[in-house]
C-alpha atoms as a PDB file:
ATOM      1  CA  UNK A   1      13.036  73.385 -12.285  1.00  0.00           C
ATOM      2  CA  UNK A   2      11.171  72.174 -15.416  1.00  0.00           C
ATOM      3  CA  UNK A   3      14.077  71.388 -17.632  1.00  0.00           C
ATOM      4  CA  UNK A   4      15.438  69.592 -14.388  1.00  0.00           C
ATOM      5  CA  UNK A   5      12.936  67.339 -14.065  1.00  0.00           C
ATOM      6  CA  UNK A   6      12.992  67.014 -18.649  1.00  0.00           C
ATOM      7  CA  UNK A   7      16.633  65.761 -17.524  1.00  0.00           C
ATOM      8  CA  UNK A   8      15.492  63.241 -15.331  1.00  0.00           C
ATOM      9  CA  UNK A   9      12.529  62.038 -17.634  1.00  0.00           C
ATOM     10  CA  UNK A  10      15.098  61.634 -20.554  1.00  0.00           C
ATOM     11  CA  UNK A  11      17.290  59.954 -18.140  1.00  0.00           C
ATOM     12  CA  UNK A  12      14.941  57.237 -17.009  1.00  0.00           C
ATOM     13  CA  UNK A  13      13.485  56.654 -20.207  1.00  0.00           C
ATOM     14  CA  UNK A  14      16.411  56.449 -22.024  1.00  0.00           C
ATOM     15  CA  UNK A  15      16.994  52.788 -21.023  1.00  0.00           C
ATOM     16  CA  UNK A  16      14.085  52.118 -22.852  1.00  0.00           C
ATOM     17  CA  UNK A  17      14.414  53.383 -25.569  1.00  0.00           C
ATOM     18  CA  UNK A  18      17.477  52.136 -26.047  1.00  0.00           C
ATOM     19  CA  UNK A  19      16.010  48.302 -25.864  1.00  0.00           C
ATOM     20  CA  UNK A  20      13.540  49.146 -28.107  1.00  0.00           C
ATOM     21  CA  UNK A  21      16.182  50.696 -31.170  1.00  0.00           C
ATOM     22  CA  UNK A  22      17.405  47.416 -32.211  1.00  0.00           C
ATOM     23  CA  UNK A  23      16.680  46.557 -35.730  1.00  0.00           C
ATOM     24  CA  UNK A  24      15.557  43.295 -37.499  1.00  0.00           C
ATOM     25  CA  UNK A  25      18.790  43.981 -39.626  1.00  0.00           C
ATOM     26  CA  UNK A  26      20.639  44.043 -36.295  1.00  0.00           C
ATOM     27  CA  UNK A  27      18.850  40.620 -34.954  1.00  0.00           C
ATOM     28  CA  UNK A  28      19.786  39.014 -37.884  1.00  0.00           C
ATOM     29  CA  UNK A  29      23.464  40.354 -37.860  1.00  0.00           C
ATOM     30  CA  UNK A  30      24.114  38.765 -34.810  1.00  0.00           C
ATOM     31  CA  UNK A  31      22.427  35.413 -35.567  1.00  0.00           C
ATOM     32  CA  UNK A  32      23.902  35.025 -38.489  1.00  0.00           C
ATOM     33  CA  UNK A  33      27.600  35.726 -37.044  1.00  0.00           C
ATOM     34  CA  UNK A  34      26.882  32.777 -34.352  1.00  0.00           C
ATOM     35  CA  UNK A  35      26.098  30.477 -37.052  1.00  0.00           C
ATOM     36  CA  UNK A  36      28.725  31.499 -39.298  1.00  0.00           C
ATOM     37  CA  UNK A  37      31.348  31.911 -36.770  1.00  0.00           C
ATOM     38  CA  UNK A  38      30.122  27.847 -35.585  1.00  0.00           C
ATOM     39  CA  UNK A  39      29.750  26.778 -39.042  1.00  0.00           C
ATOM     40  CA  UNK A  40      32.660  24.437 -39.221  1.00  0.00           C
ATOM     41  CA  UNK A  41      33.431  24.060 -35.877  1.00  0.00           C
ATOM     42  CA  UNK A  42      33.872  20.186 -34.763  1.00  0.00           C
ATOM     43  CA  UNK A  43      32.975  21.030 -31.231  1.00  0.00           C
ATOM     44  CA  UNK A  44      31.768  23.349 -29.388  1.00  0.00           C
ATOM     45  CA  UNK A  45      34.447  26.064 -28.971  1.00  0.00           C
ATOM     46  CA  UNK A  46      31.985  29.058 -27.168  1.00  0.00           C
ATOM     47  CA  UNK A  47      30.290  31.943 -28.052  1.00  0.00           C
ATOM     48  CA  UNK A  48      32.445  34.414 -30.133  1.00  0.00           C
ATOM     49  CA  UNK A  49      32.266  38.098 -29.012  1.00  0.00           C
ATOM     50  CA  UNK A  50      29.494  39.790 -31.790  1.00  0.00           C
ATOM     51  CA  UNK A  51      31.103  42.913 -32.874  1.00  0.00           C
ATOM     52  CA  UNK A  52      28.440  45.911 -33.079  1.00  0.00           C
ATOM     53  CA  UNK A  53      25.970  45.500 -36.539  1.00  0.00           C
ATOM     54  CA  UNK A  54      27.175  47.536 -39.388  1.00  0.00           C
ATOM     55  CA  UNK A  55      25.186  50.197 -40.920  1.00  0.00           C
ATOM     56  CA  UNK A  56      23.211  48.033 -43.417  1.00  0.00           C
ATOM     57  CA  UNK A  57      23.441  49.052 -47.296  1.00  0.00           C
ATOM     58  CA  UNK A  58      20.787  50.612 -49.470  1.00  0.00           C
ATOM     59  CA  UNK A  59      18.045  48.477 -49.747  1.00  0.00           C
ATOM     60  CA  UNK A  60      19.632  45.351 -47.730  1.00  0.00           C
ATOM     61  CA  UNK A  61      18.069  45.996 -44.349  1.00  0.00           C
ATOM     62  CA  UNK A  62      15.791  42.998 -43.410  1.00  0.00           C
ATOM     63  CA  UNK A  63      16.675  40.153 -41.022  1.00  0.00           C
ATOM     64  CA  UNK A  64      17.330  37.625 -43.640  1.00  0.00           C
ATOM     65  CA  UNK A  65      20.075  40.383 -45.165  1.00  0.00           C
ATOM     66  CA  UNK A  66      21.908  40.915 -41.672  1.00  0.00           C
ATOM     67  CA  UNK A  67      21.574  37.499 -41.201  1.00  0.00           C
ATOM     68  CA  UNK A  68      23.500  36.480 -44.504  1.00  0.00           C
ATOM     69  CA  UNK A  69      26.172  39.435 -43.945  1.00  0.00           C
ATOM     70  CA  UNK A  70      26.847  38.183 -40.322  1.00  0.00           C
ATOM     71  CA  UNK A  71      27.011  34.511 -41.720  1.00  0.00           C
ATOM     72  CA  UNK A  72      30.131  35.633 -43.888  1.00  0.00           C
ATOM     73  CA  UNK A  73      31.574  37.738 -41.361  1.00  0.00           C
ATOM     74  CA  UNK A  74      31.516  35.014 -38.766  1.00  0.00           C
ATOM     75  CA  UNK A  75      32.555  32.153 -40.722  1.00  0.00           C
ATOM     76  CA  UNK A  76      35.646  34.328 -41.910  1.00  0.00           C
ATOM     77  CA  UNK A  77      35.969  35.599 -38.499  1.00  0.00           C
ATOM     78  CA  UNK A  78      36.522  32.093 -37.450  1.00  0.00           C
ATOM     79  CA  UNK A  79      38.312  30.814 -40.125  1.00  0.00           C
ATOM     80  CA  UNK A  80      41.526  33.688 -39.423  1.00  0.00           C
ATOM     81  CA  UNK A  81      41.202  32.891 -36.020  1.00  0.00           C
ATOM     82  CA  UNK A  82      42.437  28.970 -36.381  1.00  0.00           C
END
């Protein structure tokens, strides 16, 4: 009965501690793909789908370096796209 109810803790807290395992890396990743991926757009063309952060290199793990990494990765994203 214990582990049953261990099951059913992990269950229901698992939610939240999902929303709390995002990174700054990750944050930055996907702001930096929007603005890359509308970087030279002449109108507004929608939201591109973010694809899921990559594991961030050695060292290069702050918001400003997931932010430049998405920047490229959008902005080439949308430039193979046209």
């Amino acid at each position: 009965m214990k582990s049953f109810l261990k099951i059913i803790g992990i269950i229901l807290l698992f939610p939240f501690i999902l929303s709390f395992g995002q990174s700054d890396y990750c944050n930055g990743w996907e702001a930096g793909y929007i603005s890359g991926y509308k970087y030279n757009q002449t109108y507004a063309e929608g939201e591109p789908i973010i694809p899921i952060c990559p594991i961030p290199e050695i060292d290069k793990d702050t918001y400003q370096d997931g932010f430049n990494i998405g920047f490229l990765s959008g902005k080439s994203e949308y430039e193979n796209n046209k």
